[in-house]
C-alpha atoms as a PDB file:
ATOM      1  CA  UNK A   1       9.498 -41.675 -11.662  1.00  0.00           C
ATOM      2  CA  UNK A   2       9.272 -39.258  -8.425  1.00  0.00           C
ATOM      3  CA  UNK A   3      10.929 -36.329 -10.756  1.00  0.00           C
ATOM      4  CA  UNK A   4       7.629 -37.028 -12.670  1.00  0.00           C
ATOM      5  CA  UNK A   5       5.206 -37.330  -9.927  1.00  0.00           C
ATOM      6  CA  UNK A   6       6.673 -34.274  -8.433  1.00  0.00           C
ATOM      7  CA  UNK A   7       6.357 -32.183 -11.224  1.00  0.00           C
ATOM      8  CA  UNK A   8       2.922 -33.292 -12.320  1.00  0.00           C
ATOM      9  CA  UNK A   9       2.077 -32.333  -8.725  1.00  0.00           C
ATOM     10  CA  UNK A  10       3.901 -28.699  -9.197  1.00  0.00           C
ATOM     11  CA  UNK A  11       1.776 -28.227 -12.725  1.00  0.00           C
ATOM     12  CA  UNK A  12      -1.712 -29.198 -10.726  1.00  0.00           C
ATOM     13  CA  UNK A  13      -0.730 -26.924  -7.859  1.00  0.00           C
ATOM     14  CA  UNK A  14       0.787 -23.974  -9.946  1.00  0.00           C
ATOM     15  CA  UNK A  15      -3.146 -24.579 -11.941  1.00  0.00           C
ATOM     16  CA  UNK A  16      -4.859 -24.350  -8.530  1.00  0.00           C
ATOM     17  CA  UNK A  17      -3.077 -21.363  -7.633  1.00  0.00           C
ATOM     18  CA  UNK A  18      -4.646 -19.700 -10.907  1.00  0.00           C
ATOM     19  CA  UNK A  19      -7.688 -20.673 -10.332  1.00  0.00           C
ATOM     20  CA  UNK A  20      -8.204 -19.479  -7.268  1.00  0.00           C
ATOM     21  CA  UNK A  21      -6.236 -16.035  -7.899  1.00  0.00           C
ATOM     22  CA  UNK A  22      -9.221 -16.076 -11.137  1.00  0.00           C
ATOM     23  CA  UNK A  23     -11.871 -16.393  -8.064  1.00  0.00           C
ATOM     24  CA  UNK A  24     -10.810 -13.884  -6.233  1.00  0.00           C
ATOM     25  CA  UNK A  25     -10.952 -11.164  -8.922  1.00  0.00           C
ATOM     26  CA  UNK A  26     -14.373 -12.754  -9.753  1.00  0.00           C
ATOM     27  CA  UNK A  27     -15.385 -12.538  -6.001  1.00  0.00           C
ATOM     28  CA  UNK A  28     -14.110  -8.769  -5.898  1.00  0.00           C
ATOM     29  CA  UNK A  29     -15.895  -8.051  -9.491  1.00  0.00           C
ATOM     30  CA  UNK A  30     -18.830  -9.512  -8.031  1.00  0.00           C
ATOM     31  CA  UNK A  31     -18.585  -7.445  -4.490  1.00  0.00           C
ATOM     32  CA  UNK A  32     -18.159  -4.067  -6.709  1.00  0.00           C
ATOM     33  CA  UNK A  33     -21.342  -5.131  -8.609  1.00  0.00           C
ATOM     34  CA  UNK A  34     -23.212  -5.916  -5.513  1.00  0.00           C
ATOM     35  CA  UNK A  35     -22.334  -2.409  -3.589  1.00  0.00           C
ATOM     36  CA  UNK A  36     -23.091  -0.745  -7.361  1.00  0.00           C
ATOM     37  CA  UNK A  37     -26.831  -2.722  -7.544  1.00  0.00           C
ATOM     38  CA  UNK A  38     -27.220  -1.703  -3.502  1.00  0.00           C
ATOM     39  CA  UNK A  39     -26.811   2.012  -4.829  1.00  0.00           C
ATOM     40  CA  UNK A  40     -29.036   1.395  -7.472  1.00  0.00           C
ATOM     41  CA  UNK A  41     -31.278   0.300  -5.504  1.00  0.00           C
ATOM     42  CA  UNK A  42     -31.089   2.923  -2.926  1.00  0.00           C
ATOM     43  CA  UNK A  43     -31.545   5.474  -5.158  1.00  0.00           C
ATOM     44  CA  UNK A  44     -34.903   4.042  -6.275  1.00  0.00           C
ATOM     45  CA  UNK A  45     -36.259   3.710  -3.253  1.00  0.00           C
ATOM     46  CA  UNK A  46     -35.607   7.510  -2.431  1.00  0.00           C
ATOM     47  CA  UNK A  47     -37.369   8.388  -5.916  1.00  0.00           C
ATOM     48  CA  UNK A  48     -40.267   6.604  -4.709  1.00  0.00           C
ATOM     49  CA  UNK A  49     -40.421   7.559  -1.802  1.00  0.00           C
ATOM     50  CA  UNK A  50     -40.516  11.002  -2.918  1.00  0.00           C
ATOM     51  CA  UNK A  51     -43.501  10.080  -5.098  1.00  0.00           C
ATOM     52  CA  UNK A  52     -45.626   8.547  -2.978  1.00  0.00           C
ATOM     53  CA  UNK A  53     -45.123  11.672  -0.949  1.00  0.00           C
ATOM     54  CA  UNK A  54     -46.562  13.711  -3.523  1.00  0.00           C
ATOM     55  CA  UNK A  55     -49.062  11.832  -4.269  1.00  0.00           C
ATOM     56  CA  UNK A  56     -49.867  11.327  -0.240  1.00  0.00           C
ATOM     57  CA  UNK A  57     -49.976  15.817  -0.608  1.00  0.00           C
ATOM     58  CA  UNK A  58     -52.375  15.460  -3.588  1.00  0.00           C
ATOM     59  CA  UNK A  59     -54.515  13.523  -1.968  1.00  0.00           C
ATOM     60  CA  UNK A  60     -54.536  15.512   0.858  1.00  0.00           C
ATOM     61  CA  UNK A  61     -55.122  18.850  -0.779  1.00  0.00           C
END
């Protein structure tokens, strides 16, 4: 009976070991994403930016 009880306690921890390996490549996928969208994002802002400035010199002119 403990040889049982010990290894159904291995199998459960060996299966939270996985998951939380699994969540930490999700967490880092996620992180990559994040600092890819923030670029993204950055980018459009400077394009706008940009625009508005012409059209601030149009309206100016």
């Amino acid at each position: 009976m403990p040889n049982e009880l010990l290894a159904n306690l291995d199998r459960k921890i060996q299966s939270l070991i996985e998951e939380v390996e699994l969540l930490r490549l999700e967490v880092n996928e996620l992180r990559q994403a994040k600092s890819h969208l923030e670029q993204e994002r950055s980018d459009w802002e400077t394009s706008v930016k940009g625009l508005l400035s012409k059209f601030e010199q149009i309206e100016n002119a």
